[in-house]
PDB file of N, CA and C in Angstrom:
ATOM      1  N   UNK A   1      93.624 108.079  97.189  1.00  0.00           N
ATOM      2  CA  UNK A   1      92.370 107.630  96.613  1.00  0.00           C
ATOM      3  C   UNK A   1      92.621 106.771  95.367  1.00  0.00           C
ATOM      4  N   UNK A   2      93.568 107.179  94.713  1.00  0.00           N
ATOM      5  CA  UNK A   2      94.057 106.599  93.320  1.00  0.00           C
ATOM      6  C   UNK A   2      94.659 105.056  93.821  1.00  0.00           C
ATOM      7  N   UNK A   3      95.270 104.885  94.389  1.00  0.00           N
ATOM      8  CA  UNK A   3      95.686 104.082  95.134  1.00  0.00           C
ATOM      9  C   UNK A   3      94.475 102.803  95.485  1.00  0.00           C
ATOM     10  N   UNK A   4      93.591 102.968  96.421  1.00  0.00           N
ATOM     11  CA  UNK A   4      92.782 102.557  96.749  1.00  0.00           C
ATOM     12  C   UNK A   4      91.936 101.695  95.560  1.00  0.00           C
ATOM     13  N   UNK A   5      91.523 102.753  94.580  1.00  0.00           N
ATOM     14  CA  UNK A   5      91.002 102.178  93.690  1.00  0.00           C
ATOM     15  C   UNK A   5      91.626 101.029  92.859  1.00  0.00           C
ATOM     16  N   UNK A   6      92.618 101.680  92.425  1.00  0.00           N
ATOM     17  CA  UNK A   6      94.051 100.558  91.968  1.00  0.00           C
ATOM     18  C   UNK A   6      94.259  99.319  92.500  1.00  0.00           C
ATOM     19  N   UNK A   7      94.013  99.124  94.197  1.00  0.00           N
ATOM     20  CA  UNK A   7      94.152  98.056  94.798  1.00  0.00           C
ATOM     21  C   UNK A   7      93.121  97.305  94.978  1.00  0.00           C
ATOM     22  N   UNK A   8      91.532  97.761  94.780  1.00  0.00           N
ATOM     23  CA  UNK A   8      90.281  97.435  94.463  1.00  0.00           C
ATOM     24  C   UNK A   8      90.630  96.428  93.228  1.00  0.00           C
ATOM     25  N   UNK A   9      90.978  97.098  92.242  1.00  0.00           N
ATOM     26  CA  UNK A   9      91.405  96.364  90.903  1.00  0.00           C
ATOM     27  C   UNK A   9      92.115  95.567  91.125  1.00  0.00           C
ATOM     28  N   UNK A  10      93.218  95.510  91.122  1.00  0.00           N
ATOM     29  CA  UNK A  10      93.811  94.684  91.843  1.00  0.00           C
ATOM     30  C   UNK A  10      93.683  93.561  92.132  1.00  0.00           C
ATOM     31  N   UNK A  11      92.681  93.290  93.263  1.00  0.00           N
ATOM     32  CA  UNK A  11      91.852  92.116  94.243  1.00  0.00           C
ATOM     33  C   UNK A  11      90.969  91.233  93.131  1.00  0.00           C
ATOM     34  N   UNK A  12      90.128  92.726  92.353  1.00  0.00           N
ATOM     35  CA  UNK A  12      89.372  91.401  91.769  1.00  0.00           C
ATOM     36  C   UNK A  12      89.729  90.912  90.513  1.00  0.00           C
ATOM     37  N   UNK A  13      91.022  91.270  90.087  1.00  0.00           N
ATOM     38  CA  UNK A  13      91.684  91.105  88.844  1.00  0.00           C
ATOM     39  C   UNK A  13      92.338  89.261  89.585  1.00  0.00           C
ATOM     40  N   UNK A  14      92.783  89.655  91.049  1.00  0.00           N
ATOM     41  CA  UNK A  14      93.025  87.995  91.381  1.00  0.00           C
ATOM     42  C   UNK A  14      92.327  87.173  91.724  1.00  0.00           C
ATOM     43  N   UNK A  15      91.223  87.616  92.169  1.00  0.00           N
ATOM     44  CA  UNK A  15      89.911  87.178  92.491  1.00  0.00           C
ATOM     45  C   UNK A  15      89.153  86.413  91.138  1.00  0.00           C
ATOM     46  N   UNK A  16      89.038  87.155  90.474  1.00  0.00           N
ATOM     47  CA  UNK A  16      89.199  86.380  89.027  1.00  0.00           C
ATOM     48  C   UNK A  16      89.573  85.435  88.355  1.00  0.00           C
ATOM     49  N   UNK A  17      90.863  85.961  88.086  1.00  0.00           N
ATOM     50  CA  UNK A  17      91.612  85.364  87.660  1.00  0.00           C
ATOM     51  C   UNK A  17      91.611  83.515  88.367  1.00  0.00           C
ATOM     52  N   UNK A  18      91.611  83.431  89.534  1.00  0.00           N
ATOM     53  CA  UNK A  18      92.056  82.496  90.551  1.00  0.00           C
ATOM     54  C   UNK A  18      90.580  81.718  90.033  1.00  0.00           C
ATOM     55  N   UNK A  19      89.187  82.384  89.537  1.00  0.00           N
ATOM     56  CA  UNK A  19      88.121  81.757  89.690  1.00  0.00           C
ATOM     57  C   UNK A  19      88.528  80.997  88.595  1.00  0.00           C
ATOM     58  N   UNK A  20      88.874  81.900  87.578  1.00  0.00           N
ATOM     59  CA  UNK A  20      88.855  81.178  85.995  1.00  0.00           C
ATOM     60  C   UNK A  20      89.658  80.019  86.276  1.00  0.00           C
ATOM     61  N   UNK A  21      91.007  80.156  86.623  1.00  0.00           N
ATOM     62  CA  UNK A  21      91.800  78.722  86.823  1.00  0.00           C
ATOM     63  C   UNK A  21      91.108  77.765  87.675  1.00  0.00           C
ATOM     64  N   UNK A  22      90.210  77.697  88.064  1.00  0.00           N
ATOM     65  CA  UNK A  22      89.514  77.057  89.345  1.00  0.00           C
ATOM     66  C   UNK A  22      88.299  76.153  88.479  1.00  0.00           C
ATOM     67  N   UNK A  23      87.894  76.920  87.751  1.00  0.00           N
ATOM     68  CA  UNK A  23      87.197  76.734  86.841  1.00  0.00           C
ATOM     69  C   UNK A  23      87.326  76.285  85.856  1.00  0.00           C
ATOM     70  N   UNK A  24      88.389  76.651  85.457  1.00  0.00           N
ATOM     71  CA  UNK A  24      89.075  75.727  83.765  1.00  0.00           C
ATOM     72  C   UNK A  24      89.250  74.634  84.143  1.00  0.00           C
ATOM     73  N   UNK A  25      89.814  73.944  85.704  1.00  0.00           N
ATOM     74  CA  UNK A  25      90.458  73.182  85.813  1.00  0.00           C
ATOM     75  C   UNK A  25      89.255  71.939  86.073  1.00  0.00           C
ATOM     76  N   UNK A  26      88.190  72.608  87.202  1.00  0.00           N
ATOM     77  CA  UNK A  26      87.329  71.465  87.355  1.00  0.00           C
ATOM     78  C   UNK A  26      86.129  71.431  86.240  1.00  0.00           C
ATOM     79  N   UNK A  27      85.876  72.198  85.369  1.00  0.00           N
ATOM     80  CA  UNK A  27      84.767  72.194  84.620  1.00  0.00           C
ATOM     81  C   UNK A  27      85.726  72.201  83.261  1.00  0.00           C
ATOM     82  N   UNK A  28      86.160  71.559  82.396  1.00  0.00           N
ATOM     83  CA  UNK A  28      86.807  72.012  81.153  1.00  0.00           C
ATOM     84  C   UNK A  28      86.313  72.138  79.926  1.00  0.00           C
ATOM     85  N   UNK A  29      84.775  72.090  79.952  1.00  0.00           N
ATOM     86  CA  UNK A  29      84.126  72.591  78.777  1.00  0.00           C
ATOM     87  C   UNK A  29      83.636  73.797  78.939  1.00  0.00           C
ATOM     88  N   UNK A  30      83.602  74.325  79.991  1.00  0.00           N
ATOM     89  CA  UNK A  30      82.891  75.796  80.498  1.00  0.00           C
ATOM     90  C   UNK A  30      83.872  77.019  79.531  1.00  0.00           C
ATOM     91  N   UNK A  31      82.998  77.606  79.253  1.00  0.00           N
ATOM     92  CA  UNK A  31      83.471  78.469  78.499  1.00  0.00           C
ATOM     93  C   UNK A  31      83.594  79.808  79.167  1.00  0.00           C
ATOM     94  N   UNK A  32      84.997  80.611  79.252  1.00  0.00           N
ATOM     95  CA  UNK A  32      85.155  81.324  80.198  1.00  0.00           C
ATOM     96  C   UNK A  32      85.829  82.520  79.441  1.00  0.00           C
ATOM     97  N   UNK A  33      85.894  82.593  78.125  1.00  0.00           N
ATOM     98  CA  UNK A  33      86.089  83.545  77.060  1.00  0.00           C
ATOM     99  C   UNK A  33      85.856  84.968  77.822  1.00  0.00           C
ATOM    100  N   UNK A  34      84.491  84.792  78.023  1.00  0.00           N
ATOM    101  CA  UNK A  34      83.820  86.322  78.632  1.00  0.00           C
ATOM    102  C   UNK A  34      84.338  86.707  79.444  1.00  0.00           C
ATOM    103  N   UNK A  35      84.993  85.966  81.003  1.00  0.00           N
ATOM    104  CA  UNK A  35      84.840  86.001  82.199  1.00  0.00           C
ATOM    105  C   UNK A  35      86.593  86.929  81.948  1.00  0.00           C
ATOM    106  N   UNK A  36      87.080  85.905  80.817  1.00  0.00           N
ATOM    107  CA  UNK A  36      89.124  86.639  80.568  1.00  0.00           C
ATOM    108  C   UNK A  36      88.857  87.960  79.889  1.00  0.00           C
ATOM    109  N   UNK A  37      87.990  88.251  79.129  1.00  0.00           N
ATOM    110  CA  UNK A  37      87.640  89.485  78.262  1.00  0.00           C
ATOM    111  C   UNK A  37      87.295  90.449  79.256  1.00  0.00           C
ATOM    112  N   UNK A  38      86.883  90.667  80.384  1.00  0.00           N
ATOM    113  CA  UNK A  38      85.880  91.367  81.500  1.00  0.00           C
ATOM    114  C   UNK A  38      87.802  91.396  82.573  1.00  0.00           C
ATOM    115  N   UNK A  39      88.489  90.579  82.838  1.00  0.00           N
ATOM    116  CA  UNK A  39      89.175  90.615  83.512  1.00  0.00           C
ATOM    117  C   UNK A  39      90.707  91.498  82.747  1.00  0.00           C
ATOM    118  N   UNK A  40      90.896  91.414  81.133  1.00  0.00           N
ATOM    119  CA  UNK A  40      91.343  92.216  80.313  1.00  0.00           C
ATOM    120  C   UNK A  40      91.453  93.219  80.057  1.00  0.00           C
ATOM    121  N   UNK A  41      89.659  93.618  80.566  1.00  0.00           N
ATOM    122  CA  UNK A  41      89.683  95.021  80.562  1.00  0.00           C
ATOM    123  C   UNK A  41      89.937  96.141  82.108  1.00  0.00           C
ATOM    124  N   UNK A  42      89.537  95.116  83.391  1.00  0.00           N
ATOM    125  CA  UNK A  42      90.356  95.245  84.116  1.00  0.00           C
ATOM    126  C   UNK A  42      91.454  95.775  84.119  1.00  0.00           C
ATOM    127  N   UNK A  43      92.264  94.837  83.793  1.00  0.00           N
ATOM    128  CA  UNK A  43      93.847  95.302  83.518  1.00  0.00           C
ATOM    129  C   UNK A  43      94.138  96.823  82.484  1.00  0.00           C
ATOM    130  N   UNK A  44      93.198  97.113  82.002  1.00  0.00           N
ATOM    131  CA  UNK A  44      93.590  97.987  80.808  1.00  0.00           C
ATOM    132  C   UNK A  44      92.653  98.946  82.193  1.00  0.00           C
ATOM    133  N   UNK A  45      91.421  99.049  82.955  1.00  0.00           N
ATOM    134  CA  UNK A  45      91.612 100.164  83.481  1.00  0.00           C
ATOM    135  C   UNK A  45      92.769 100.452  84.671  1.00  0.00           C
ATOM    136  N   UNK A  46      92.664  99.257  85.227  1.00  0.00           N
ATOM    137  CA  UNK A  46      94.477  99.706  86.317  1.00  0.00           C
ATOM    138  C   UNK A  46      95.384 100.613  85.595  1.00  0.00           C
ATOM    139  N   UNK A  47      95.660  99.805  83.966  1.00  0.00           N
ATOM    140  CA  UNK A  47      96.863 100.747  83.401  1.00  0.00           C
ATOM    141  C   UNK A  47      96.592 101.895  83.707  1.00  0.00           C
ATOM    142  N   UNK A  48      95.341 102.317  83.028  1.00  0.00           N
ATOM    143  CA  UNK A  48      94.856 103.612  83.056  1.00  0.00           C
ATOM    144  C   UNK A  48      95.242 104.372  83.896  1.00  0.00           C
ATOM    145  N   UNK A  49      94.556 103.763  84.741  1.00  0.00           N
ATOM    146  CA  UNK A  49      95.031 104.421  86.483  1.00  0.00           C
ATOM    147  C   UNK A  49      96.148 104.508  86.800  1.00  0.00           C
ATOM    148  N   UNK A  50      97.060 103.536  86.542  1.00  0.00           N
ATOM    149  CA  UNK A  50      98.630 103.951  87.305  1.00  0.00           C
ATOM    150  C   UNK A  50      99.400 105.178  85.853  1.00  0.00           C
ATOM    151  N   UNK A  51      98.762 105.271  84.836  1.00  0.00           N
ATOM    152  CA  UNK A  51      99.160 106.420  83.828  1.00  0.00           C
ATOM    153  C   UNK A  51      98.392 107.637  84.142  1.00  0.00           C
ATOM    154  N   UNK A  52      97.674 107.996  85.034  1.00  0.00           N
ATOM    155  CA  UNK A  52      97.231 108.992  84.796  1.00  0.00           C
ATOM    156  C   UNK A  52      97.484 109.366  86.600  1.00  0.00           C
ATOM    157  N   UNK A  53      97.885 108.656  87.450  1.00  0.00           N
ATOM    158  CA  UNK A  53      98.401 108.933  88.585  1.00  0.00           C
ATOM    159  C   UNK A  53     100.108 109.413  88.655  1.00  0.00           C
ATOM    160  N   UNK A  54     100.688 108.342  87.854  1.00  0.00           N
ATOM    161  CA  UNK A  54     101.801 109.496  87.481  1.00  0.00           C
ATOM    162  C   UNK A  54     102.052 110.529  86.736  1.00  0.00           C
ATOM    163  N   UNK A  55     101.404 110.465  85.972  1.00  0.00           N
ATOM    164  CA  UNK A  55     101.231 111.899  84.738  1.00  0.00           C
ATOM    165  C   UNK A  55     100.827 112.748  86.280  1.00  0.00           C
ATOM    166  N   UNK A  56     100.109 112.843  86.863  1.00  0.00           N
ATOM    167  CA  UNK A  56      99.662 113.791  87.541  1.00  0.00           C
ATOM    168  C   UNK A  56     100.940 114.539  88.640  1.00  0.00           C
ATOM    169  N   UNK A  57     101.295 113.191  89.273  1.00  0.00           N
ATOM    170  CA  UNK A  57     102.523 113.148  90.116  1.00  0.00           C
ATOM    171  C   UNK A  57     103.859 114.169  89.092  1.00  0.00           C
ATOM    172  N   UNK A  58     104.259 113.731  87.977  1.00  0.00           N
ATOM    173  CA  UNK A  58     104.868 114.490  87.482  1.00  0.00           C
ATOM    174  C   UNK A  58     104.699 115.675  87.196  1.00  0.00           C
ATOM    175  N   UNK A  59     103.651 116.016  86.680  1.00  0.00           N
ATOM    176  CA  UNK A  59     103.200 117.634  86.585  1.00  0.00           C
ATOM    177  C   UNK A  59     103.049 118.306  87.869  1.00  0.00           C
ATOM    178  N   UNK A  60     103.026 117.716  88.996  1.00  0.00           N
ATOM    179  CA  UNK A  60     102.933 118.872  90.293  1.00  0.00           C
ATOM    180  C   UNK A  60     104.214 118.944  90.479  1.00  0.00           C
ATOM    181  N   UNK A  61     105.001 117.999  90.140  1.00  0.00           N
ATOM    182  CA  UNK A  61     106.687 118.179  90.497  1.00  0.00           C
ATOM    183  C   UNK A  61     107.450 118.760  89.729  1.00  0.00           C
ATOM    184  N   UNK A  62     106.691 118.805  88.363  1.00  0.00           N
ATOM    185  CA  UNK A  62     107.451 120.153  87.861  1.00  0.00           C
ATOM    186  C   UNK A  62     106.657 121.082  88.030  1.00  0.00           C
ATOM    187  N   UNK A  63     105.730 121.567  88.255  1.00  0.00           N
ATOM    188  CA  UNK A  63     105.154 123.067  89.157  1.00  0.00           C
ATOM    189  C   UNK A  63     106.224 123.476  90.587  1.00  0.00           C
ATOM    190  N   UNK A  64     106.494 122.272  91.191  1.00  0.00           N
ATOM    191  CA  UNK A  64     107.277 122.111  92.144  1.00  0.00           C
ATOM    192  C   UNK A  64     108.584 123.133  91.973  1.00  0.00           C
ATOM    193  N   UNK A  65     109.053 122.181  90.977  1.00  0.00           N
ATOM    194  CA  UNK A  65     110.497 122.832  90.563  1.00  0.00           C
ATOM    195  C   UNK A  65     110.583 123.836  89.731  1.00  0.00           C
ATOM    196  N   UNK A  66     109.822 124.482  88.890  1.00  0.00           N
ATOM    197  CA  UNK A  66     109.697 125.697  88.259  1.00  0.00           C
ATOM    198  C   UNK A  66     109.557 127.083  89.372  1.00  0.00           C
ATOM    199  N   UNK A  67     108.338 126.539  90.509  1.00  0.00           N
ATOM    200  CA  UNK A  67     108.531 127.546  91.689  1.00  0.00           C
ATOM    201  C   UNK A  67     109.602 128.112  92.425  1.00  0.00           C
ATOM    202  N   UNK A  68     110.548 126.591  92.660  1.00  0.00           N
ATOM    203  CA  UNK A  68     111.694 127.052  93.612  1.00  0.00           C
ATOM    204  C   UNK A  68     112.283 127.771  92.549  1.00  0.00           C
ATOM    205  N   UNK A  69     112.753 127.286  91.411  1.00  0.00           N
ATOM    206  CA  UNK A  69     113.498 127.939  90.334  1.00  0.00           C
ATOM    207  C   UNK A  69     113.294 129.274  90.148  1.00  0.00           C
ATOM    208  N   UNK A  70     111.847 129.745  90.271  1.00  0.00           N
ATOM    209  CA  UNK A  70     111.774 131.407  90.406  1.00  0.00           C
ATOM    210  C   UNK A  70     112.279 132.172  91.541  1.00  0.00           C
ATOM    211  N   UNK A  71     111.884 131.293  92.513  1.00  0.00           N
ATOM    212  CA  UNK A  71     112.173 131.749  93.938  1.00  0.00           C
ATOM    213  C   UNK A  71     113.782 131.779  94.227  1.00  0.00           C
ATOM    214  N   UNK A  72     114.590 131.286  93.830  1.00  0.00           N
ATOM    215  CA  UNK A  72     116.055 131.079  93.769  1.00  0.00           C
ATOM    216  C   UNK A  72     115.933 132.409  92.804  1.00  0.00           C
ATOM    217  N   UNK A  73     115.804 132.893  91.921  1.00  0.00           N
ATOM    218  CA  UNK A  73     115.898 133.527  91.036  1.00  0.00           C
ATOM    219  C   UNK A  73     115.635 134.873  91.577  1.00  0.00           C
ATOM    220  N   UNK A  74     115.324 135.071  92.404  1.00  0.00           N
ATOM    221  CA  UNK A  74     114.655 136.622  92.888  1.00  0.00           C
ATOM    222  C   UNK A  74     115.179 136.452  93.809  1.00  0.00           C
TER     223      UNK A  74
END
């Protein structure tokens, strides 16, 4: 699911992006400040997302390995 969303982002982070250059290029007074600020923050929620998908990934893998570690242990 994390994934999915990530790749949602993703799309319209190039989707974007591709407009703005499209746009800078044939319109060059258009002001597109907003459009990079909105696509910025984009990027800052992906981060989000790929930090809190591995934080997660890591903590089940050490639940993981603390288990066997008991289980070896007994």
């Amino acid at each position: 699911m994390v994934l999915m969303v990530a790749a949602t982002v993703c799309g319209s982070v190039v989707v974007g992006g591709g407009s703005i250059i499209l746009l800078a290029f044939f319109q060059p007074g258009f002001d597109t400040s907003n459009a990079a600020r909105q696509i910025a923050d984009l990027l800052n929620t992906l981060i989000g997302l790929l930090a809190g998908f591995l934080a997660g990934r890591t903590d089940a893998r050490h639940q993981q390995q603390e288990e066997q570690k008991k289980k070896d242990e007994a």
